[in-house]
Protein backbone atom coordinates (compact mmCIF):
# COMPACT_ATOMS: atom_id res chain seq x y z
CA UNK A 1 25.52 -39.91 72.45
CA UNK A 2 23.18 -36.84 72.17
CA UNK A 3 23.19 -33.88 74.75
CA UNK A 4 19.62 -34.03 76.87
CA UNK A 5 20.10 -30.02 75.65
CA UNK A 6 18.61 -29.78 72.66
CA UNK A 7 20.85 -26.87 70.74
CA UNK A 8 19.67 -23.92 69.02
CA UNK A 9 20.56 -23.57 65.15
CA UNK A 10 22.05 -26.89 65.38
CA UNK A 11 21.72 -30.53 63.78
CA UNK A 12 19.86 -32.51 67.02
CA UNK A 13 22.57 -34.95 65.77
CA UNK A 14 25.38 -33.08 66.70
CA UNK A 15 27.32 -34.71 69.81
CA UNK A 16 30.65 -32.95 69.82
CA UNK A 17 29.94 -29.35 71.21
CA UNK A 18 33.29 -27.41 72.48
CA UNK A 19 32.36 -26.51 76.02
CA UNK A 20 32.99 -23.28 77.31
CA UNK A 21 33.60 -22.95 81.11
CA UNK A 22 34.88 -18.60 81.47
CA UNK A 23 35.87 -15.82 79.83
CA UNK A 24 37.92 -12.51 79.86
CA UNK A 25 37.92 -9.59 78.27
CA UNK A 26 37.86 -10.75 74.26
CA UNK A 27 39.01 -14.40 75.12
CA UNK A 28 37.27 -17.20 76.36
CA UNK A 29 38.68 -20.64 77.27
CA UNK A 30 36.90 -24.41 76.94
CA UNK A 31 36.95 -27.24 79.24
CA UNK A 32 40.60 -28.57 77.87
CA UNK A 33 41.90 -25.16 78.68
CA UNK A 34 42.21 -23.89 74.78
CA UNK A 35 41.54 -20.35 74.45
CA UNK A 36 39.70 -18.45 72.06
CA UNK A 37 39.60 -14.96 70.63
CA UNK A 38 36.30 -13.87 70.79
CA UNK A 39 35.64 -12.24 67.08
CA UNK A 40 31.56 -12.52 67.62
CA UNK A 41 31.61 -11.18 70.68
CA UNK A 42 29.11 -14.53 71.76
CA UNK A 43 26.32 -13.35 69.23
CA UNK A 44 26.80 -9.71 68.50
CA UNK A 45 26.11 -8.76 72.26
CA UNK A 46 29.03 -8.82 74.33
CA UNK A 47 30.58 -4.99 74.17
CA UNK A 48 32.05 -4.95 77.10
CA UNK A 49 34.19 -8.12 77.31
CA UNK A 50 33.73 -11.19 79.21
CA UNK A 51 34.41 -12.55 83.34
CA UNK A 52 33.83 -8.95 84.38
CA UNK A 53 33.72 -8.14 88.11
CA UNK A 54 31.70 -4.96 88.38
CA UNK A 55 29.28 -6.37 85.93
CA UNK A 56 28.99 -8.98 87.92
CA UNK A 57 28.85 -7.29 91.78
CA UNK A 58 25.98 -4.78 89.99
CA UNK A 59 24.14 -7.81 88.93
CA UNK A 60 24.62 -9.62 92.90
CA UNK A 61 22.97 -6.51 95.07
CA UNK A 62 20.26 -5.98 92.92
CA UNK A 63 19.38 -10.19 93.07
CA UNK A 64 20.44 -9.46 97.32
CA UNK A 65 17.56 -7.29 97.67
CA UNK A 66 14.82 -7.42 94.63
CA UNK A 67 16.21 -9.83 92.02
CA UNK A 68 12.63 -10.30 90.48
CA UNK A 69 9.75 -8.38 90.74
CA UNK A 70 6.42 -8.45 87.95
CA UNK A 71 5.64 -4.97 86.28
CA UNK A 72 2.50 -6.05 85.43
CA UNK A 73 0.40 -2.89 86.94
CA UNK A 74 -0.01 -1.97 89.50
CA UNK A 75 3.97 -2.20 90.31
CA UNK A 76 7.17 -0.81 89.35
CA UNK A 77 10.78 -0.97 90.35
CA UNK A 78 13.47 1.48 90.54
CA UNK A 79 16.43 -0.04 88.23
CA UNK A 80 13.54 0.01 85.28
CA UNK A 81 12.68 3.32 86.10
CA UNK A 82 16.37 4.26 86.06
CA UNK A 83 17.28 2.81 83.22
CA UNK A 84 14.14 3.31 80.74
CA UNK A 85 15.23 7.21 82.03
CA UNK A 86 18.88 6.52 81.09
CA UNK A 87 17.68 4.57 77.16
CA UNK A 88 15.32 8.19 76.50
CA UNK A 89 18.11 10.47 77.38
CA UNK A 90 20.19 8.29 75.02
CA UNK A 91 18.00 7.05 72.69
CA UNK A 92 17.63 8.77 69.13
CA UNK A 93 13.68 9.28 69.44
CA UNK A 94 12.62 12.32 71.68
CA UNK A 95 9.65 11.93 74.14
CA UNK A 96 9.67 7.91 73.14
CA UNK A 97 8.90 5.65 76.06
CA UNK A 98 10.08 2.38 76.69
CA UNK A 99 8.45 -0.78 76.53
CA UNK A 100 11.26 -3.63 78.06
CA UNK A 101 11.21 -7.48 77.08
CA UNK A 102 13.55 -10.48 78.12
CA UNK A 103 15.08 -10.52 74.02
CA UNK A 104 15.27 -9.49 70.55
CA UNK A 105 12.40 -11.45 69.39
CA UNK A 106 10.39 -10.35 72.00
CA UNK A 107 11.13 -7.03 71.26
CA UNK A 108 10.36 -7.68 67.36
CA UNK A 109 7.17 -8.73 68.19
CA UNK A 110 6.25 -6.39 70.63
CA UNK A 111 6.73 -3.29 67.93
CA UNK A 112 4.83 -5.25 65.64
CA UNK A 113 2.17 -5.44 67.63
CA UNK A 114 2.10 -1.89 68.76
CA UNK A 115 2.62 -0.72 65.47
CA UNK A 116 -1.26 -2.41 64.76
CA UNK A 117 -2.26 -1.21 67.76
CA UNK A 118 -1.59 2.03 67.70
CA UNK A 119 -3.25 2.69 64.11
CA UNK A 120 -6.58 0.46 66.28
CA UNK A 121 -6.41 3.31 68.66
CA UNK A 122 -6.39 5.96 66.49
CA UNK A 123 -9.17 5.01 64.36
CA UNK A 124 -7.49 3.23 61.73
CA UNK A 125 -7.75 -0.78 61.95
CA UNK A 126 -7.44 -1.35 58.58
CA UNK A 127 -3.74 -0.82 59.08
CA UNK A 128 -2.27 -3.75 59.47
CA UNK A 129 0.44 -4.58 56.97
CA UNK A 130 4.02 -4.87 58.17
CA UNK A 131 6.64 -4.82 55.37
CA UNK A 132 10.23 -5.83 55.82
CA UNK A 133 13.06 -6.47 53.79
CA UNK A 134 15.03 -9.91 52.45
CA UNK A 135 18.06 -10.46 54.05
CA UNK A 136 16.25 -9.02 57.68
CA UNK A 137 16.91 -11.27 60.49
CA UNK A 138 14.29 -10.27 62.88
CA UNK A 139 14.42 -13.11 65.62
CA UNK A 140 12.52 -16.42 66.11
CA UNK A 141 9.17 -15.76 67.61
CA UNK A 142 6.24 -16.16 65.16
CA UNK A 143 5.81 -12.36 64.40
CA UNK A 144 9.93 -11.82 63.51
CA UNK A 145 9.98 -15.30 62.07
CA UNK A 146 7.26 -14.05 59.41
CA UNK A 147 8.78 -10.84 59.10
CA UNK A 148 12.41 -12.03 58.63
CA UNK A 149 13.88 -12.29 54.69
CA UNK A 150 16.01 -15.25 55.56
CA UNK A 151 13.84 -18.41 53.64
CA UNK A 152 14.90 -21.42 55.35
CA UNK A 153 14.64 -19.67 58.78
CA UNK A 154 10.51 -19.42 57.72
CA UNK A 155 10.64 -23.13 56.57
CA UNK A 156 8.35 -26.06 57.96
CA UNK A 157 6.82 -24.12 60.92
CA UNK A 158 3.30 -23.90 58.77
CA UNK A 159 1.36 -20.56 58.78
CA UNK A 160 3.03 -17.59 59.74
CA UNK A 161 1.63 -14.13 60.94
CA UNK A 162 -0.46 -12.88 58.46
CA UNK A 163 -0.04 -9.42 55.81
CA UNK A 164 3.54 -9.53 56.52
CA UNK A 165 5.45 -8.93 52.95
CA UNK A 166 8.87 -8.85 52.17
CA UNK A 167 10.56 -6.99 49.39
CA UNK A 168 14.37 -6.86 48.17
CA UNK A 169 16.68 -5.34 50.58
CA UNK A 170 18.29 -2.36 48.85
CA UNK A 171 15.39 -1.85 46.13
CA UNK A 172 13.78 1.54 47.27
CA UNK A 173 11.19 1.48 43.88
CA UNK A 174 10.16 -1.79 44.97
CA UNK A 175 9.09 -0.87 48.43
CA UNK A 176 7.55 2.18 47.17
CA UNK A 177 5.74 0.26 44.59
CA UNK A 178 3.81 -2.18 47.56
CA UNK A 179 3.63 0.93 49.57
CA UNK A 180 1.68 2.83 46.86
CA UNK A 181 -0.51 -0.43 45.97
CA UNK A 182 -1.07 -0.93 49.73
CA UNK A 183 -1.59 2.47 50.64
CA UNK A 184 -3.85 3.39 53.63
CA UNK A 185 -3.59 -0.51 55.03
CA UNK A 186 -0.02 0.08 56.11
CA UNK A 187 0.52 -0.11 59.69
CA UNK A 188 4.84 -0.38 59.91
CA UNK A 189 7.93 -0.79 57.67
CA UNK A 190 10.51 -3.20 59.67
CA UNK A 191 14.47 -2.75 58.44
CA UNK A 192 17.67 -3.76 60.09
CA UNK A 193 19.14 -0.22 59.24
CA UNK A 194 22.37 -2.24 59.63
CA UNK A 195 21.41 -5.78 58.25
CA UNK A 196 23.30 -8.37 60.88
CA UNK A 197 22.44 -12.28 60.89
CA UNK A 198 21.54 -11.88 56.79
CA UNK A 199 25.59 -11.13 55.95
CA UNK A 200 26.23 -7.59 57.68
CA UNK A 201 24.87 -5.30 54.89
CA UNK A 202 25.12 -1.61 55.64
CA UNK A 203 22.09 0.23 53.73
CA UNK A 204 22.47 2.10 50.69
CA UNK A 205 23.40 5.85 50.64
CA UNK A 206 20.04 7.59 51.17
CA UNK A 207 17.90 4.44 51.37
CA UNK A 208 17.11 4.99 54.88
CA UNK A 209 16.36 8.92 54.10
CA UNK A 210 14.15 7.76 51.52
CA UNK A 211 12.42 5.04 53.25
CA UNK A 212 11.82 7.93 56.37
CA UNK A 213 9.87 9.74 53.68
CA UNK A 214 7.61 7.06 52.39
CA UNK A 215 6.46 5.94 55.64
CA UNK A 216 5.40 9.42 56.19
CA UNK A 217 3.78 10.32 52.80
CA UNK A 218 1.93 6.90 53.25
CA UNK A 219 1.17 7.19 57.25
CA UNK A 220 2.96 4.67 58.33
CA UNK A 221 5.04 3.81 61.21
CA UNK A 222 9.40 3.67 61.07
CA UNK A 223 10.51 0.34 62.84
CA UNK A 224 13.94 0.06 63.65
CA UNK A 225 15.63 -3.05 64.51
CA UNK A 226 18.81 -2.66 66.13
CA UNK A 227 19.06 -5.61 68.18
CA UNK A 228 22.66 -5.86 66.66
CA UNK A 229 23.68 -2.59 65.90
CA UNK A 230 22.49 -0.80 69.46
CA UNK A 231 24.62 0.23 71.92
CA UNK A 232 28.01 1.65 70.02
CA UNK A 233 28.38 -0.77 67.68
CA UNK A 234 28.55 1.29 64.61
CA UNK A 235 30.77 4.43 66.63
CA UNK A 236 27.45 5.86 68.36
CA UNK A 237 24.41 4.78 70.35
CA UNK A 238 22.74 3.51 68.36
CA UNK A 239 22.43 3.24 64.23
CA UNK A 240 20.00 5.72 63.82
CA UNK A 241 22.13 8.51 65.13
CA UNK A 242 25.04 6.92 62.59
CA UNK A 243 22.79 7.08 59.80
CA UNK A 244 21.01 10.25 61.09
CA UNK A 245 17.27 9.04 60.45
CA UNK A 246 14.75 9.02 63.22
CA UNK A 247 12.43 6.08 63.40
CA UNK A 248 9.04 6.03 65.21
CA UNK A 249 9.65 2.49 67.17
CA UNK A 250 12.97 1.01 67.80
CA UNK A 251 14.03 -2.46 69.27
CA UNK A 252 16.88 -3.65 71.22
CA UNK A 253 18.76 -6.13 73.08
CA UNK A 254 22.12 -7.79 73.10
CA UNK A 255 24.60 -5.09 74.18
CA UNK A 256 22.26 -3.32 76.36
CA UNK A 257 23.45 -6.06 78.92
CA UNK A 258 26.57 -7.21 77.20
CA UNK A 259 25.05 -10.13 77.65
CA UNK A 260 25.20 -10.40 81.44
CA UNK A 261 21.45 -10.90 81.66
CA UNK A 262 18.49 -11.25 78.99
CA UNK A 263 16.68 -7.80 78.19
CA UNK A 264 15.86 -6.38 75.14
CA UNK A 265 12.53 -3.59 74.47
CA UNK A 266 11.19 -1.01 72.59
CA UNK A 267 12.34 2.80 72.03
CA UNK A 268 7.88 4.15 71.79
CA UNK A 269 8.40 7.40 70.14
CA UNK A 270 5.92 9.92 70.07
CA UNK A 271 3.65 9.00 67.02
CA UNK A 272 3.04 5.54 68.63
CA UNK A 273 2.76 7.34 71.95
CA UNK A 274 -0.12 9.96 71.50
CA UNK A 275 -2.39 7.23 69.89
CA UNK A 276 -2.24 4.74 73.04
CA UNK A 277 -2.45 7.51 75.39
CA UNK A 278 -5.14 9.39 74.04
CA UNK A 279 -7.91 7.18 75.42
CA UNK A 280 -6.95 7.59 79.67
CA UNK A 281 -9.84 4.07 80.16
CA UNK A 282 -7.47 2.10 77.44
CA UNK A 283 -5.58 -0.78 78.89
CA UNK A 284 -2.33 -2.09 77.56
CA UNK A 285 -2.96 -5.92 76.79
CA UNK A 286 0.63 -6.79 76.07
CA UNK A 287 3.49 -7.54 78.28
CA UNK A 288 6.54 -10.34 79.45
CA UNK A 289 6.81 -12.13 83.42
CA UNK A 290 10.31 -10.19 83.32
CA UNK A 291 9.28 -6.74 81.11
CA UNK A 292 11.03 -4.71 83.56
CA UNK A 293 13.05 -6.84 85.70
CA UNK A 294 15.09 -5.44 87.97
CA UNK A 295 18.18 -7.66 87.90
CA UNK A 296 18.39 -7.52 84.13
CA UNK A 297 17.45 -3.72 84.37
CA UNK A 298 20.32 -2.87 86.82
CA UNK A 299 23.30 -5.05 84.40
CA UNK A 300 22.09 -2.92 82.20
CA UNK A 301 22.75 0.07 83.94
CA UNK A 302 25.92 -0.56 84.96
CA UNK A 303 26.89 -2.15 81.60
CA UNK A 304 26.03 1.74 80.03
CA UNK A 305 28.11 3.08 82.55
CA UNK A 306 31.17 1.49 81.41
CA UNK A 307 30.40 2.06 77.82
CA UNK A 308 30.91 5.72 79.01
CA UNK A 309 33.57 5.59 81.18
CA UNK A 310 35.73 4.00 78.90
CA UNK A 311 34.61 5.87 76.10
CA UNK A 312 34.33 2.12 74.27
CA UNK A 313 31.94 4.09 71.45
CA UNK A 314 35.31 4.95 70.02
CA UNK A 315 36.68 2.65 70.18
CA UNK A 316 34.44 1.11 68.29
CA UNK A 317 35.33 3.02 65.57
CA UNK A 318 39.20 2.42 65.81
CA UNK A 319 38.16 -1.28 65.90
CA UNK A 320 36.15 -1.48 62.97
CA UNK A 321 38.90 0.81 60.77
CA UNK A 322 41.63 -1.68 61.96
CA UNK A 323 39.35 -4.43 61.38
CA UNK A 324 37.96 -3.40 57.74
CA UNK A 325 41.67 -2.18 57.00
CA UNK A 326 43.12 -5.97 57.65
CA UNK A 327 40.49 -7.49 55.96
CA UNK A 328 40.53 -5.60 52.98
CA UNK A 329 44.35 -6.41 52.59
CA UNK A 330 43.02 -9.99 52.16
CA UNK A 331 40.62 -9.23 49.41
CA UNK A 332 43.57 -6.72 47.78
CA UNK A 333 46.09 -10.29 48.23
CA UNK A 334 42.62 -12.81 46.59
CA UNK A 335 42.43 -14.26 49.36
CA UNK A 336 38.60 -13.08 49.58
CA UNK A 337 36.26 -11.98 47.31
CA UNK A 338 35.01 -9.00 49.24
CA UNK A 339 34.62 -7.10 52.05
CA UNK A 340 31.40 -5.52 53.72
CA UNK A 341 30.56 -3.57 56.74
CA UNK A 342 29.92 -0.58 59.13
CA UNK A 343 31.23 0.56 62.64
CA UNK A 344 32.69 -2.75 64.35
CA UNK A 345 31.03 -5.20 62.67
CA UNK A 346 32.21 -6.45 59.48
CA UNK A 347 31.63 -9.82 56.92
CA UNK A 348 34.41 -11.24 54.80
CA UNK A 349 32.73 -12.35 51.46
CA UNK A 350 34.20 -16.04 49.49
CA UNK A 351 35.41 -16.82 46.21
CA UNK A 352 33.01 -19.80 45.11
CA UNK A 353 33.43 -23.49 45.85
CA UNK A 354 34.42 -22.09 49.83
CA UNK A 355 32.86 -23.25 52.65
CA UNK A 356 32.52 -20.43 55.86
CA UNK A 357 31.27 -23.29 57.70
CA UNK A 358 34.36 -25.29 57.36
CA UNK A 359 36.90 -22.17 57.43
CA UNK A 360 34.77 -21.10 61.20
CA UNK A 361 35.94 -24.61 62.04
CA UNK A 362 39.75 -23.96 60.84
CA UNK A 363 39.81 -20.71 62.34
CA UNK A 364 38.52 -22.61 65.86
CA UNK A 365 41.05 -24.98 65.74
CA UNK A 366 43.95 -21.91 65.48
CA UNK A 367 41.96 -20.04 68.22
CA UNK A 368 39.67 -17.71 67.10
CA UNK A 369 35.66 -17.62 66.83
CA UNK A 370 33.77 -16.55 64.12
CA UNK A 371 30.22 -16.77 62.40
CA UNK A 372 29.50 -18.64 58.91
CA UNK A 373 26.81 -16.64 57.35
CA UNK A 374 25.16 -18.19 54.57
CA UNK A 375 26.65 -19.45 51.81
CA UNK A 376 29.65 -17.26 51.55
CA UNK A 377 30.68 -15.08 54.26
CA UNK A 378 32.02 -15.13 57.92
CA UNK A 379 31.29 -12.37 60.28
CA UNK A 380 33.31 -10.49 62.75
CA UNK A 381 31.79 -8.44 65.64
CA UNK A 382 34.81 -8.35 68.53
CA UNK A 383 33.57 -6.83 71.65
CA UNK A 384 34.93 -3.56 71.77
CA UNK A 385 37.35 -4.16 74.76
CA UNK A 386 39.15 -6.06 72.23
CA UNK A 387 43.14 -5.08 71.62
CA UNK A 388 44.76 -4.12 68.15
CA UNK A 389 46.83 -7.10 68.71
CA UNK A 390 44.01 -9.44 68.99
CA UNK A 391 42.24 -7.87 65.77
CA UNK A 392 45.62 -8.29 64.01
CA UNK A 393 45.56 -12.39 65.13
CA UNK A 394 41.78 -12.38 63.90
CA UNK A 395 42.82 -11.16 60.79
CA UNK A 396 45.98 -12.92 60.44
CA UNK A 397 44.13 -16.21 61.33
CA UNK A 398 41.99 -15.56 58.52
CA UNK A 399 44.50 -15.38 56.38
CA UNK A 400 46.42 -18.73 57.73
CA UNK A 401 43.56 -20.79 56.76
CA UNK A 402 42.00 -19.22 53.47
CA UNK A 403 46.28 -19.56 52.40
CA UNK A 404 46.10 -23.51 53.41
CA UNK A 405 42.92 -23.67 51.28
């Protein structure tokens, strides 16, 4: 019998779900009292480990005295104040603003729309072309569904957002080419600088660099999107410090909570800034019911603090070298085809004629979770609480069931 909870990125057939009923640290255990390594940390968000108490006593006295509060003007709270403060000092863009949302999609959308907006303010509607990449997961709304390079996520929901285009991921003369036929009707170039959900592809060396320059030569804006690859995944705040280029917007989500409440927004640097400031009678028609809410805001907070206090940006980077290192033994052995990756986040690539759907399944069954990507690859992403010992059984469990194969 079906679930009345119609699943996300699921068959609606599907009756035979594994429920999960708590977590800690990197493990978390189902309803039969199996346990589970947790090599996805959820869905690339949970940094600081699961079943957490101070996460959790943060999130209870800010719901025991404002849980929920709009932002709409003409109020404000003080945990978004706090932390938009907190995401600047931070943040890779100087004098950027923040714009908050309840998600990654939302935030996708959101610096789309500013993106347009800001070239409307400055006299310059023409500009309204977003280009992205294939391969770019940029969430599920209409705006990142259009924008995102993954086909069948686009299919059967009829027309998208219009003058989005898409060119191929790591071809730098291709997206000069559009940007040189398109010109002056650019408004924003969208990139994963770390692509996640399309099969963890780090950019090529200098790609970003070289996409930083065409946006300017052409006037247009920088988008970022590191929904997946904010908050220490790749070894520092966030990927544009790893990869040292400075976009003009910049979306997040995921990790800035760990997952302990739904927020995601935008890093507004200055270009964007100065356009939708410059008029003081100009009204900001854009928004969320919980842009800036204060619950969310104040996991968030305390989720940042123990990013610091535990230094858990570096160990990011011992994860991901201990991670890469084991996984690249199992391409040296054949027992994959490749390996791929940045920071703590890393894909295993198949030979042909395997199934990542069916070795995620194997690898559930011996205790560990991981993400089938495509055709060919499963992901890894442990939060970064995780031990060596528990990357070593990841690894090792991998290698159990591509050796039964």
């Amino acid at each position: 019998m079906v679930s009345d909870f119609l699943h996300p990125f699921a068959k609606p057939t599907r009756t035979d779900f594994r429920t999960l009923v708590r977590g800690q640290g990197s493990v978390v255990y189902d309803n039969h009292g199996n346990q589970y390594i947790d090599a996805m940390a959820s869905l690339w968000y949970c940094a600081v480990g699961h079943g957490r108490s101070d996460m959790a006593e943060a999130i209870a006295r800010q719901a025991g005295t404002l849980a929920a509060y709009s932002t709409f003007d003409p109020f404000t709270n003080e945990p978004a104040e706090e932390l938009a403060q907190k995401l600047v000092a931070i943040g890779p863009i100087p004098k950027s603003r923040i714009f908050f949302t309840s998600s990654g999609s939302e935030s996708v959308d959101t610096a789309m729309k500013l993106a347009r907006l800001a070239h409307v303010q400055a006299g310059h509607p023409e500009r309204t072309l977003i280009i992205s990449r294939q391969r770019g997961y940029h969430g599920t709304t209409y705006g990142g569904t259009s924008a995102q390079g993954i086909p069948p996520n686009r299919e059967g929901y009829g027309p998208l957002v219009g003058d989005v285009e898409q060119v191929a991921a790591d071809d730098i003369e291709a997206m000069a080419t559009l940007m040189a036929q398109r010109g002056n009707t650019i408004a924003a170039v969208l990139v994963e600088p770390l692509q996640g959900a399309g099969g963890v592809f780090p950019p090529q060396d200098g790609y970003l660099q070289s996409l930083r320059r065409l946006c300017d030569q052409h006037g247009s804006f920088l988008i970022f999107d590191e929904v997946i690859s904010g908050f220490g995944r790749l070894g520092t705040w966030f990927a544009a410090d790893h990869y040292k280029v400075v976009p003009d917007l910049m979306t997040f989500a995921k990790a800035v909570t760990s997952g302990y409440q739904p927020l995601g927004g935008v890093f507004v640097g200055p270009a964007v800034r100065a356009p939708l400031e410059a008029d003081a009678n100009f009204f900001l028609r854009t928004g969320f019911t919980y842009s800036g809410h204060p619950t969310a805001c104040a996991a968030a907070l305390k989720n940042i603090e123990i990013l610091e206090r535990e230094d858990l940006l570096a160990r990011a980077v011992h994860i991901g070298k201990r991670l890469s290192s084991g996984l690249k033994s199992l391409a040296d052995d054949g027992l994959i085809a490749s390996v791929r990756g940045d920071g703590a986040v890393w894909a295993a690539s198949h030979h042909p004629n395997r199934d990542p759907m069916m070795i995620r399944d194997k690898m559930l069954d011996l205790g560990v979770i991981t993400r089938a990507i495509g055709a060919d690859a499963n992901t890894f992403c442990p939060p970064l609480v995780t031990s060596d010992a528990q990357i070593d059984q990841i690894v090792d469990t991998l290698a159990t069931v591509l050796s039964a194969l």
